[in-house]
Protein backbone atom coordinates (compact mmCIF):
# COMPACT_ATOMS: atom_id res chain seq x y z
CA UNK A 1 164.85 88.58 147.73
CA UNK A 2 166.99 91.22 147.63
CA UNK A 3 165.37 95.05 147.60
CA UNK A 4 165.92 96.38 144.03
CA UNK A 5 165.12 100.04 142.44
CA UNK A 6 163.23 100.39 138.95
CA UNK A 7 166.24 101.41 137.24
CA UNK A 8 167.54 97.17 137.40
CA UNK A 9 166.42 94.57 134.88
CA UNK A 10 166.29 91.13 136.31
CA UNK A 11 165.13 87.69 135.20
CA UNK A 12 163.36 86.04 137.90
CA UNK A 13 164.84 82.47 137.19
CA UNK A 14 163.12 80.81 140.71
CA UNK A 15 163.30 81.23 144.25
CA UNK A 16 166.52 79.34 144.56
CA UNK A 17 168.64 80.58 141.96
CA UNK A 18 169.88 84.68 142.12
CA UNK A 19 168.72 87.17 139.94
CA UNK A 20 170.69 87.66 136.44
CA UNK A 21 170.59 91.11 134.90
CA UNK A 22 169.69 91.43 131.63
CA UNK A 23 168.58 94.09 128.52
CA UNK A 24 166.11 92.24 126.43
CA UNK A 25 162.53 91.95 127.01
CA UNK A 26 161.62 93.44 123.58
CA UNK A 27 161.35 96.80 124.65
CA UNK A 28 163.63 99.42 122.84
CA UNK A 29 165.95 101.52 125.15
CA UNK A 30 163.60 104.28 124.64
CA UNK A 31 160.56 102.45 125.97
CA UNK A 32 162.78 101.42 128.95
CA UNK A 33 163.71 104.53 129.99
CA UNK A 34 160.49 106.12 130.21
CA UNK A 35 158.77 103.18 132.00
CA UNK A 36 161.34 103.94 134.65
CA UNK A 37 161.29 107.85 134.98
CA UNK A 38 157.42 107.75 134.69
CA UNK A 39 157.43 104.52 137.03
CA UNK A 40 159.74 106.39 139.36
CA UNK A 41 157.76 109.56 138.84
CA UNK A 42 154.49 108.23 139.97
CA UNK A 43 155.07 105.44 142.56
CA UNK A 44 158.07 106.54 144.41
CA UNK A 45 161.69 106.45 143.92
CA UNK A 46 161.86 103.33 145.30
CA UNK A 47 159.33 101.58 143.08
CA UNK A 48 159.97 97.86 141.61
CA UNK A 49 158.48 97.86 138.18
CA UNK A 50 157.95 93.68 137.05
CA UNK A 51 157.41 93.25 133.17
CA UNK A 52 155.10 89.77 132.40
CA UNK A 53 153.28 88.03 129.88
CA UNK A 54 154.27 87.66 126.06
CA UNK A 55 156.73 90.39 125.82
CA UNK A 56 159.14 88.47 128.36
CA UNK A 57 159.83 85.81 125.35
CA UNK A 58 162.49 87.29 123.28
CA UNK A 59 162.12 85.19 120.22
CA UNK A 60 158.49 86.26 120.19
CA UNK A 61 156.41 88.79 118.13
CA UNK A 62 153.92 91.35 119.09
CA UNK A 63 152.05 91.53 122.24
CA UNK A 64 150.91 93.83 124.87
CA UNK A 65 152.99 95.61 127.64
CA UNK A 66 152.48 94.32 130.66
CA UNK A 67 153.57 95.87 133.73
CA UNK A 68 153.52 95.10 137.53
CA UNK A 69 154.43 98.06 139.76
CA UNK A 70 154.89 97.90 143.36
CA UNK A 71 154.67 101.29 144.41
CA UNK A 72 156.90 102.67 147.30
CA UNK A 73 153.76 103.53 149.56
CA UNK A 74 150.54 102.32 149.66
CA UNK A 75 149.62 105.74 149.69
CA UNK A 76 151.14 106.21 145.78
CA UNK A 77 149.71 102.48 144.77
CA UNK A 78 146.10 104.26 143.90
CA UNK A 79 143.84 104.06 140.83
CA UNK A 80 144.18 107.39 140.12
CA UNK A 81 147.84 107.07 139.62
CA UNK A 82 147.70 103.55 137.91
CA UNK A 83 145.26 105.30 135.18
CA UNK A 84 147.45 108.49 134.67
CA UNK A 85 150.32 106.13 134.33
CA UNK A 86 149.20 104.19 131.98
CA UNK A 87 147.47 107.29 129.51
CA UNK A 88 150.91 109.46 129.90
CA UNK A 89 152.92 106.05 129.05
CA UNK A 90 150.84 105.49 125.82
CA UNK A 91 151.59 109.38 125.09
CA UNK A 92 155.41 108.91 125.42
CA UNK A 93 155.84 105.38 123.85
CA UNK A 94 153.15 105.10 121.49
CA UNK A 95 149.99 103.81 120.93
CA UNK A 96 150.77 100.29 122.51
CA UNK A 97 147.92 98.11 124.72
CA UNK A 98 149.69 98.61 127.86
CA UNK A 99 148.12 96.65 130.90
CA UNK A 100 149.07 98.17 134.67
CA UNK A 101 148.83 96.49 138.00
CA UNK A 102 149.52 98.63 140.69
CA UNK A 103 150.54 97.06 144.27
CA UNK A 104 151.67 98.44 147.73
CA UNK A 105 154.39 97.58 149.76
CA UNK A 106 153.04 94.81 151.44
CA UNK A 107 151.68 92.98 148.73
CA UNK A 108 153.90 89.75 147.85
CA UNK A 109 153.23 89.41 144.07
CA UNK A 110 153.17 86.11 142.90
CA UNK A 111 155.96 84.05 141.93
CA UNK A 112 156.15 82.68 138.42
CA UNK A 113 158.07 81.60 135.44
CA UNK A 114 156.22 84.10 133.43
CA UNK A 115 157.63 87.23 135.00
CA UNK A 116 160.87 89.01 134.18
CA UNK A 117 161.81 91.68 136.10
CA UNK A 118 162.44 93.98 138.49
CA UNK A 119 163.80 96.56 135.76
């Protein structure tokens, strides 16, 4: 897999087939851009940010935000960071239920259909 900064949107199609970039994920440009400064800001230039769950169906409606982040250090993957993430997110995009998982470097997330990113 190749090594990919926060500022990419990918589809994770499977393990044998490359990543595809792509801008739709139901998030407006604006909420894009600020999961990836904040993101950026708070884990580490280097971060990979992973959107899953509902909002990686296009054709649906509604649902929650829900972000993976691998941070760029396990040093910056800490609660206290997830949390502040997460409440200064909700200030800049809105009152949206946004869910956070925070992750080090090491930690191999797991691989499935429902996740679409790094973005």
């Amino acid at each position: 897999m190749p090594f990919l900064v926060a500022d990419q949107v990918f589809i994770l199609l499977s393990t044998s087939k490359p990543f595809k970039p792509v801008k739709t994920m139901r998030l407006t440009d604006a909420e894009h851009a600020e999961i990836v400064a904040l993101a950026k800001r708070r884990f580490g230039q280097f971060a990979i940010v992973r959107l899953f769950g509902s909002r990686i169906d296009d054709h649906g409606i509604g649902g929650d935000i829900d972000l993976h982040i691998q941070a760029e250090s396990s040093d910056l993957a800490n609660l206290a960071n997830e949390l502040e993430f997460a409440v200064e997110l909700k200030d800049r995009i809105g009152d949206e239920k946004i869910d956070v998982i925070v992750r080090g470097p090491g930690h191999n997330h797991r691989r499935s259909p429902r996740i679409r990113a790094p973005f």
